[in-house]
PDB file of N, CA and C in Angstrom:
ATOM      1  N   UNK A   1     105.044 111.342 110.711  1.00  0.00           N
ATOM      2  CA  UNK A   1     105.725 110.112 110.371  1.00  0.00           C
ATOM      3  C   UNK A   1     107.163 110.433 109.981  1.00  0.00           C
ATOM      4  N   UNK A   2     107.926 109.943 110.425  1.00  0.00           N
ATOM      5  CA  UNK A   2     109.481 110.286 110.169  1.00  0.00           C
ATOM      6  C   UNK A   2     109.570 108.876 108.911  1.00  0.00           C
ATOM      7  N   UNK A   3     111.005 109.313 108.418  1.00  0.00           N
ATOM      8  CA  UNK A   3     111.163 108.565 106.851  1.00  0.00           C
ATOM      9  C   UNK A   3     111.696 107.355 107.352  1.00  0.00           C
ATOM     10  N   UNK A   4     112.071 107.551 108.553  1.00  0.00           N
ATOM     11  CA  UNK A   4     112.508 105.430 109.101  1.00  0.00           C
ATOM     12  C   UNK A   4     111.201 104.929 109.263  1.00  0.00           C
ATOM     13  N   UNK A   5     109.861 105.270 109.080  1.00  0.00           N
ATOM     14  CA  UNK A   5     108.885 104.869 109.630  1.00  0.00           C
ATOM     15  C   UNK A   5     108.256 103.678 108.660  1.00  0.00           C
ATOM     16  N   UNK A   6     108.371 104.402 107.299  1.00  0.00           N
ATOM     17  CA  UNK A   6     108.256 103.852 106.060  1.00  0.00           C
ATOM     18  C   UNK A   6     108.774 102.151 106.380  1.00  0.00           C
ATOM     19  N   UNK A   7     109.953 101.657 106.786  1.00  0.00           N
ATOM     20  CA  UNK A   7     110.837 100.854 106.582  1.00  0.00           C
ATOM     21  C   UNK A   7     110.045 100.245 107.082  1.00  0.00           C
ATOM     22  N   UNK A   8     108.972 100.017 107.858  1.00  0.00           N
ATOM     23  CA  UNK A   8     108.295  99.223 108.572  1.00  0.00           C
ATOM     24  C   UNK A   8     107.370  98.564 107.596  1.00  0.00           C
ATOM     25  N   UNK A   9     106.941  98.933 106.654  1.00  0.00           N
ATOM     26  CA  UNK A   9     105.696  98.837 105.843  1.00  0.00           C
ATOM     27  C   UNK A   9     106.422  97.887 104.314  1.00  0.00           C
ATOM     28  N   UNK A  10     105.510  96.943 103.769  1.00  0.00           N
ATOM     29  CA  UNK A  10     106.204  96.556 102.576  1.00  0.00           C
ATOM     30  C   UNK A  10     105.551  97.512 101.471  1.00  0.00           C
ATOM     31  N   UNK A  11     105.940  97.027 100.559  1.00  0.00           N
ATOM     32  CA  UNK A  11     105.946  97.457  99.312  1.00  0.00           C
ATOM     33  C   UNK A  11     104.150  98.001  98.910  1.00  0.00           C
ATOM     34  N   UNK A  12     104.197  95.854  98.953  1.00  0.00           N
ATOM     35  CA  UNK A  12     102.525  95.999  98.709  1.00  0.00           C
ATOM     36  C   UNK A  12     101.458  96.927  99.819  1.00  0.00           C
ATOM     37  N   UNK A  13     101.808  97.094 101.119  1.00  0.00           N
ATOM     38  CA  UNK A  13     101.151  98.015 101.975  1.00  0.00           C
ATOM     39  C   UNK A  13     101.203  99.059 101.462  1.00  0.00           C
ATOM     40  N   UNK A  14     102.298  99.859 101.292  1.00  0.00           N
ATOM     41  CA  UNK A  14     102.148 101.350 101.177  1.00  0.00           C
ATOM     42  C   UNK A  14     101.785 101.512  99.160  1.00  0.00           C
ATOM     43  N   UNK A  15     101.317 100.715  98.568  1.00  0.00           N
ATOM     44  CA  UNK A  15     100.670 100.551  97.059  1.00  0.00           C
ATOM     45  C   UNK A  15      99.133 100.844  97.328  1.00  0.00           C
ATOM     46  N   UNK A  16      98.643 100.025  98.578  1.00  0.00           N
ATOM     47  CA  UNK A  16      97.720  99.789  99.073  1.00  0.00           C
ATOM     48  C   UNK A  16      96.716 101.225  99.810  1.00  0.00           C
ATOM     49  N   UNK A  17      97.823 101.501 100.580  1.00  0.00           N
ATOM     50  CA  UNK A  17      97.381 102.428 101.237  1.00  0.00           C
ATOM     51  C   UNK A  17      97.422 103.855 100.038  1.00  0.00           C
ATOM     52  N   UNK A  18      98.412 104.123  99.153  1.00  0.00           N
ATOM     53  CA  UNK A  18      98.002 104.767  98.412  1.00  0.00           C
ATOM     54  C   UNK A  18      96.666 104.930  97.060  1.00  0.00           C
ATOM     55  N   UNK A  19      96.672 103.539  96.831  1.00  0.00           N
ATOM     56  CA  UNK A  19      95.298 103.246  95.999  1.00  0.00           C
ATOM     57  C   UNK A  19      94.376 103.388  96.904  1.00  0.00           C
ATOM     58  N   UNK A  20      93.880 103.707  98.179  1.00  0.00           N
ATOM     59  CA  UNK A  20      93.046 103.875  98.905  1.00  0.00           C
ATOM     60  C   UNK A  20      92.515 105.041  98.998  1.00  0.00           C
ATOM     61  N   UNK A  21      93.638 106.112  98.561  1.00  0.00           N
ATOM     62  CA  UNK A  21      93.051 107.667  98.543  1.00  0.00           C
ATOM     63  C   UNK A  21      92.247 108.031  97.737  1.00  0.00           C
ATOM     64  N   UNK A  22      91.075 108.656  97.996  1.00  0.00           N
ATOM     65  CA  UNK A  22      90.609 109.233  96.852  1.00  0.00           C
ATOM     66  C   UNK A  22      91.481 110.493  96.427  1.00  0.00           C
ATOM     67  N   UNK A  23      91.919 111.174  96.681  1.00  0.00           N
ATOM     68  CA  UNK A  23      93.097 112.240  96.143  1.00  0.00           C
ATOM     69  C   UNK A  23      93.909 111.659  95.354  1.00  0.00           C
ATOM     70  N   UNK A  24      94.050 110.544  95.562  1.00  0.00           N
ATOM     71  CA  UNK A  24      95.533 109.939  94.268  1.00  0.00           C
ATOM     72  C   UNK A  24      94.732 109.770  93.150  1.00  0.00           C
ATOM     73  N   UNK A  25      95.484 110.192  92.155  1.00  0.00           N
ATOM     74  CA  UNK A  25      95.234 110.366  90.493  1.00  0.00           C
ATOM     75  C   UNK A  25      96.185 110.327  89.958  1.00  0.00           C
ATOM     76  N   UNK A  26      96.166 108.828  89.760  1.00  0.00           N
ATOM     77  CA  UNK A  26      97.320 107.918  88.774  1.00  0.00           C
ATOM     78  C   UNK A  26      98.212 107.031  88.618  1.00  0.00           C
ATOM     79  N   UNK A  27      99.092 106.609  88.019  1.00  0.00           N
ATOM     80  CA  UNK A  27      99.935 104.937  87.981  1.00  0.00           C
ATOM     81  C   UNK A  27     100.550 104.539  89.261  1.00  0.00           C
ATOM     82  N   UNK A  28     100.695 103.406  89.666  1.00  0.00           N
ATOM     83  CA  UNK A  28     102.084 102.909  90.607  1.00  0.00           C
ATOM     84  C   UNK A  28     102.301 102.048  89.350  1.00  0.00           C
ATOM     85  N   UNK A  29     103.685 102.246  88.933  1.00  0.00           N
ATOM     86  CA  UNK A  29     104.587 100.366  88.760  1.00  0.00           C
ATOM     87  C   UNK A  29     105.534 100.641  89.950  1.00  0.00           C
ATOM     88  N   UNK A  30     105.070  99.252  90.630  1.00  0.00           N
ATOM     89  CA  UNK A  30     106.262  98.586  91.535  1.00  0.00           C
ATOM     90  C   UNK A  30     106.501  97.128  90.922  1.00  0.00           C
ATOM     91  N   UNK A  31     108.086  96.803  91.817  1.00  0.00           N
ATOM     92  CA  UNK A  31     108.433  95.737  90.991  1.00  0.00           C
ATOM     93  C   UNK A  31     107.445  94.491  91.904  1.00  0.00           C
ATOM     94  N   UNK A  32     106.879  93.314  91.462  1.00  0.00           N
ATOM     95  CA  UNK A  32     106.477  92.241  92.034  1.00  0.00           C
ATOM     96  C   UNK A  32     106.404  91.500  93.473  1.00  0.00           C
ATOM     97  N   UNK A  33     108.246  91.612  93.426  1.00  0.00           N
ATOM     98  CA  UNK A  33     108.770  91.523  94.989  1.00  0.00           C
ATOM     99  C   UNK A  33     109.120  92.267  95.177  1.00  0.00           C
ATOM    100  N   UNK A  34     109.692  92.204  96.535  1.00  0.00           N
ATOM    101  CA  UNK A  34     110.357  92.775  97.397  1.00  0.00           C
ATOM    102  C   UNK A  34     111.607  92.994  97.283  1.00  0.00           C
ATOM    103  N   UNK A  35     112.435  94.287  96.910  1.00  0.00           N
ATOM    104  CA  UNK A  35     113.173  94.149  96.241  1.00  0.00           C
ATOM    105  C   UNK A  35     114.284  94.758  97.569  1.00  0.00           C
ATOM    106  N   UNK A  36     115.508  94.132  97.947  1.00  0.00           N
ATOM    107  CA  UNK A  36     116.143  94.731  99.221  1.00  0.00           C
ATOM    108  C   UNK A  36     117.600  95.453  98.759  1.00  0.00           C
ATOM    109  N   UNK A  37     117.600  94.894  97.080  1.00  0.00           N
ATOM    110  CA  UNK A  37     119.514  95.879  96.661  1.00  0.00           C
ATOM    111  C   UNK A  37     119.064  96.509  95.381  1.00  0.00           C
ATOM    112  N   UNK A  38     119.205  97.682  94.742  1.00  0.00           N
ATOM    113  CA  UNK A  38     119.403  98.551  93.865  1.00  0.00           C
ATOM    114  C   UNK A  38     119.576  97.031  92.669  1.00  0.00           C
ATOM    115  N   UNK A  39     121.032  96.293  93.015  1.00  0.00           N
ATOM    116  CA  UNK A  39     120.997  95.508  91.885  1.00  0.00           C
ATOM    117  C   UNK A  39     120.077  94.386  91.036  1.00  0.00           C
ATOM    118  N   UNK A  40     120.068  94.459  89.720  1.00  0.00           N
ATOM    119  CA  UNK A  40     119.139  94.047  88.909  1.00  0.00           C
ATOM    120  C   UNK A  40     120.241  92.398  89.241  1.00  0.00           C
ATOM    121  N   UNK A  41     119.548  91.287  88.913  1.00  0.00           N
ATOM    122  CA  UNK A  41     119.883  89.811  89.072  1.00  0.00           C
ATOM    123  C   UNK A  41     118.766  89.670  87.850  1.00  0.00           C
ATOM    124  N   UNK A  42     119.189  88.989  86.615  1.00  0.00           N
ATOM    125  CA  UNK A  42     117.991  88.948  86.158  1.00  0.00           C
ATOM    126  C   UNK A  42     116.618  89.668  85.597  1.00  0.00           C
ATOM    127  N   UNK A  43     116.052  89.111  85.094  1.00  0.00           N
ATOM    128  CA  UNK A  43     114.397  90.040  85.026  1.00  0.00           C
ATOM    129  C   UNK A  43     113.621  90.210  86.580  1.00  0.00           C
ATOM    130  N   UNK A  44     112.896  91.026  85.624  1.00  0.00           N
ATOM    131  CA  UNK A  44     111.671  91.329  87.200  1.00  0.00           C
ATOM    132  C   UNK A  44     110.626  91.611  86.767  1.00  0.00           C
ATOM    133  N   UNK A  45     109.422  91.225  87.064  1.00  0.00           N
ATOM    134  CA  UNK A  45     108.446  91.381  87.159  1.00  0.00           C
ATOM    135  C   UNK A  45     107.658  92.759  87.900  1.00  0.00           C
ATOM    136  N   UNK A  46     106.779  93.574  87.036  1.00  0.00           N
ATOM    137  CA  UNK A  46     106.464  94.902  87.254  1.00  0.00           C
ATOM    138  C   UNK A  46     105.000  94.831  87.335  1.00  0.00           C
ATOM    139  N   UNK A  47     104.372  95.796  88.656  1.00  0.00           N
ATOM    140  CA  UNK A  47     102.979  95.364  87.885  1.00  0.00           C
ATOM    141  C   UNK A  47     102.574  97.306  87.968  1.00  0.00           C
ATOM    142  N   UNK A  48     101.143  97.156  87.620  1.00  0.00           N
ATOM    143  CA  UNK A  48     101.173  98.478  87.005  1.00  0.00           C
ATOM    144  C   UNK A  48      99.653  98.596  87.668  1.00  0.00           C
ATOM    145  N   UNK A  49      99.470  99.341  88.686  1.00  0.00           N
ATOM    146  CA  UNK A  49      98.168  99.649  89.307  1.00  0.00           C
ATOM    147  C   UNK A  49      97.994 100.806  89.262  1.00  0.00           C
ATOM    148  N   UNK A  50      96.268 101.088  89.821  1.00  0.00           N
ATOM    149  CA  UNK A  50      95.571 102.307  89.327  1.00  0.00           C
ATOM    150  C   UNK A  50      94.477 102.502  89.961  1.00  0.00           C
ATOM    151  N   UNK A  51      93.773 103.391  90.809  1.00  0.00           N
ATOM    152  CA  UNK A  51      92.377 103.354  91.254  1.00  0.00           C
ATOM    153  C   UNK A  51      91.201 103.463  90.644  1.00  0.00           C
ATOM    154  N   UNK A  52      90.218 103.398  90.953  1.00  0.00           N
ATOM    155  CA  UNK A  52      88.865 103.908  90.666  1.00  0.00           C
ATOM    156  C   UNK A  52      88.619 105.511  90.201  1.00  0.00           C
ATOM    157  N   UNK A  53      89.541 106.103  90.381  1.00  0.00           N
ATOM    158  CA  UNK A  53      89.824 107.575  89.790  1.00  0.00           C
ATOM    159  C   UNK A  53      90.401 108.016  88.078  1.00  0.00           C
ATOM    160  N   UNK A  54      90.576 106.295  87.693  1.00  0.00           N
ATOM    161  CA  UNK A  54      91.284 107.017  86.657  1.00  0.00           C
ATOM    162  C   UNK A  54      90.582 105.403  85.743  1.00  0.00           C
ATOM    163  N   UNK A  55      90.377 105.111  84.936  1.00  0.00           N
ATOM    164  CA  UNK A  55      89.934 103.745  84.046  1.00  0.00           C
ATOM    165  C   UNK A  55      90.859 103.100  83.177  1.00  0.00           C
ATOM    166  N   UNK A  56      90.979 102.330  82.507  1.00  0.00           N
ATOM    167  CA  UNK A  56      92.032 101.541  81.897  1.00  0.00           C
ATOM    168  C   UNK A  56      92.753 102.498  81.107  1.00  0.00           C
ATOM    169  N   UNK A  57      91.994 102.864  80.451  1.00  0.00           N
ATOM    170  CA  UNK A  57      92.006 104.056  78.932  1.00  0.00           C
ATOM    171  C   UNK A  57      92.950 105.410  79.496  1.00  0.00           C
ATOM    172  N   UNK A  58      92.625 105.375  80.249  1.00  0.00           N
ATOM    173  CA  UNK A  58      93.158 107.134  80.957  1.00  0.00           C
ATOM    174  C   UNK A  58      94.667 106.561  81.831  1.00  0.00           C
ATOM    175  N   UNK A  59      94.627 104.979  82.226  1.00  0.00           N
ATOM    176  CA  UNK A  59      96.046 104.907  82.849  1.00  0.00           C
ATOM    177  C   UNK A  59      97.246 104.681  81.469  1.00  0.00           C
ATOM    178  N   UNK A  60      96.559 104.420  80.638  1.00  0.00           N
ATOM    179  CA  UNK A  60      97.096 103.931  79.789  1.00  0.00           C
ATOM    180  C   UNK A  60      97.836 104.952  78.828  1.00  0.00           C
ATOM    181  N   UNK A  61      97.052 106.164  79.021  1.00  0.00           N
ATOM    182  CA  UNK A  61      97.258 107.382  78.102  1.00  0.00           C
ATOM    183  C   UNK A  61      98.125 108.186  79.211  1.00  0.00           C
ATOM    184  N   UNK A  62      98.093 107.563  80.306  1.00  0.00           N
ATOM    185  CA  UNK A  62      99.267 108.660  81.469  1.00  0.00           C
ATOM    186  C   UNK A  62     100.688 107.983  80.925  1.00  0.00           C
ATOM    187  N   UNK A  63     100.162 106.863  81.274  1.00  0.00           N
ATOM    188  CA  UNK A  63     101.331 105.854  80.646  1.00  0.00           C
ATOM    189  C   UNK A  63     102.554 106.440  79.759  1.00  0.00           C
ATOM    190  N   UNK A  64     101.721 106.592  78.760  1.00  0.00           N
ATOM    191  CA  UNK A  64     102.461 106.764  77.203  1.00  0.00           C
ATOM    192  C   UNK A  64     102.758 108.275  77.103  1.00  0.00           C
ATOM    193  N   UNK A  65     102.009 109.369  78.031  1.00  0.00           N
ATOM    194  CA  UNK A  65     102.473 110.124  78.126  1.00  0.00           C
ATOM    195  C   UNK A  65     104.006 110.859  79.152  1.00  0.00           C
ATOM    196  N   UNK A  66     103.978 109.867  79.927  1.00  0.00           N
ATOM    197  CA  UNK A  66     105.072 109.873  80.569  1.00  0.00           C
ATOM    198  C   UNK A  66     106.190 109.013  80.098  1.00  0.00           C
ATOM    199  N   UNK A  67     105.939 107.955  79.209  1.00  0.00           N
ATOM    200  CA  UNK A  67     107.073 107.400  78.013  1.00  0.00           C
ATOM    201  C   UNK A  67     107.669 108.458  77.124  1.00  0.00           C
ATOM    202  N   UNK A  68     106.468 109.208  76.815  1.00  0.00           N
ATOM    203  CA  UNK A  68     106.919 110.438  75.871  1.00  0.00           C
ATOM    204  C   UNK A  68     108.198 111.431  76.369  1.00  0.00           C
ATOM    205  N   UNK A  69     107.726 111.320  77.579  1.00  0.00           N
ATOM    206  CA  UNK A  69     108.568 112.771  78.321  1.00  0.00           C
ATOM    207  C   UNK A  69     109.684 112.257  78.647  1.00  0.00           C
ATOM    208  N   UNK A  70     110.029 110.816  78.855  1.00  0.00           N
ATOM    209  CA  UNK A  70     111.252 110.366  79.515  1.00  0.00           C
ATOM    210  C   UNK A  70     112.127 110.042  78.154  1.00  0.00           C
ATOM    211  N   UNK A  71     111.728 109.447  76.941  1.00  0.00           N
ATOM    212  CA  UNK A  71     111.851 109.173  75.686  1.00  0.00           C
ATOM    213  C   UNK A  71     113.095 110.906  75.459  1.00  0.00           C
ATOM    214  N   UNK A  72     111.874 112.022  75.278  1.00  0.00           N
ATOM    215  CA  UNK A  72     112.555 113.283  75.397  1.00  0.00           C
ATOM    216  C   UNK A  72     114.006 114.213  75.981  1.00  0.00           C
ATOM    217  N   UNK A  73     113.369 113.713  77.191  1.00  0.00           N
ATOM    218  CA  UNK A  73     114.276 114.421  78.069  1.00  0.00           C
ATOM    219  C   UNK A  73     115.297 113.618  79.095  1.00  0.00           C
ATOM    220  N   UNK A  74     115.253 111.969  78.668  1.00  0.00           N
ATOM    221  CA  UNK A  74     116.523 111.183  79.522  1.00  0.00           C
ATOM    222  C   UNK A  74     117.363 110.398  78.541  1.00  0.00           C
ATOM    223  N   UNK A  75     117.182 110.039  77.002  1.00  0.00           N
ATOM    224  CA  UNK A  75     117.772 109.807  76.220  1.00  0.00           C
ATOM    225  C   UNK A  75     118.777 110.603  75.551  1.00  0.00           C
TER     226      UNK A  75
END
């Protein structure tokens, strides 16, 4: 698959197709829509998905552990 290939696919497809793996272990946030410029207009709506590989409790604790690390090391 070459990286123009991607461009074909939306957002929610390739969310999709990754929650489909059993190999994936762990969060997507993507934003709601479809988002086509870098620039923020406003709020946005985020949603926060997860497979059958990991349970509320355990996305939740990736979560906060990756708040931790960005908290750390981008502030």
């Amino acid at each position: 698959m070459q990286p123009s290939d991607l461009e074909l696919y939306t957002t929610r497809d390739l969310v999709e197709e990754l929650l489909r793996r059993k190999t994936f272990q762990g969060v997507v946030v993507h934003s709601d829509q479809e988002c086509k410029s870098s620039d923020w207009d406003g709020e946005r709506i985020f949603k926060v998905r997860f497979n059958n590989n990991l349970d509320a409790e355990q996305a939740c604790r990736l979560l906060n552990v990756i708040s931790e690390h960005m908290d750390r090391h981008y502030s």
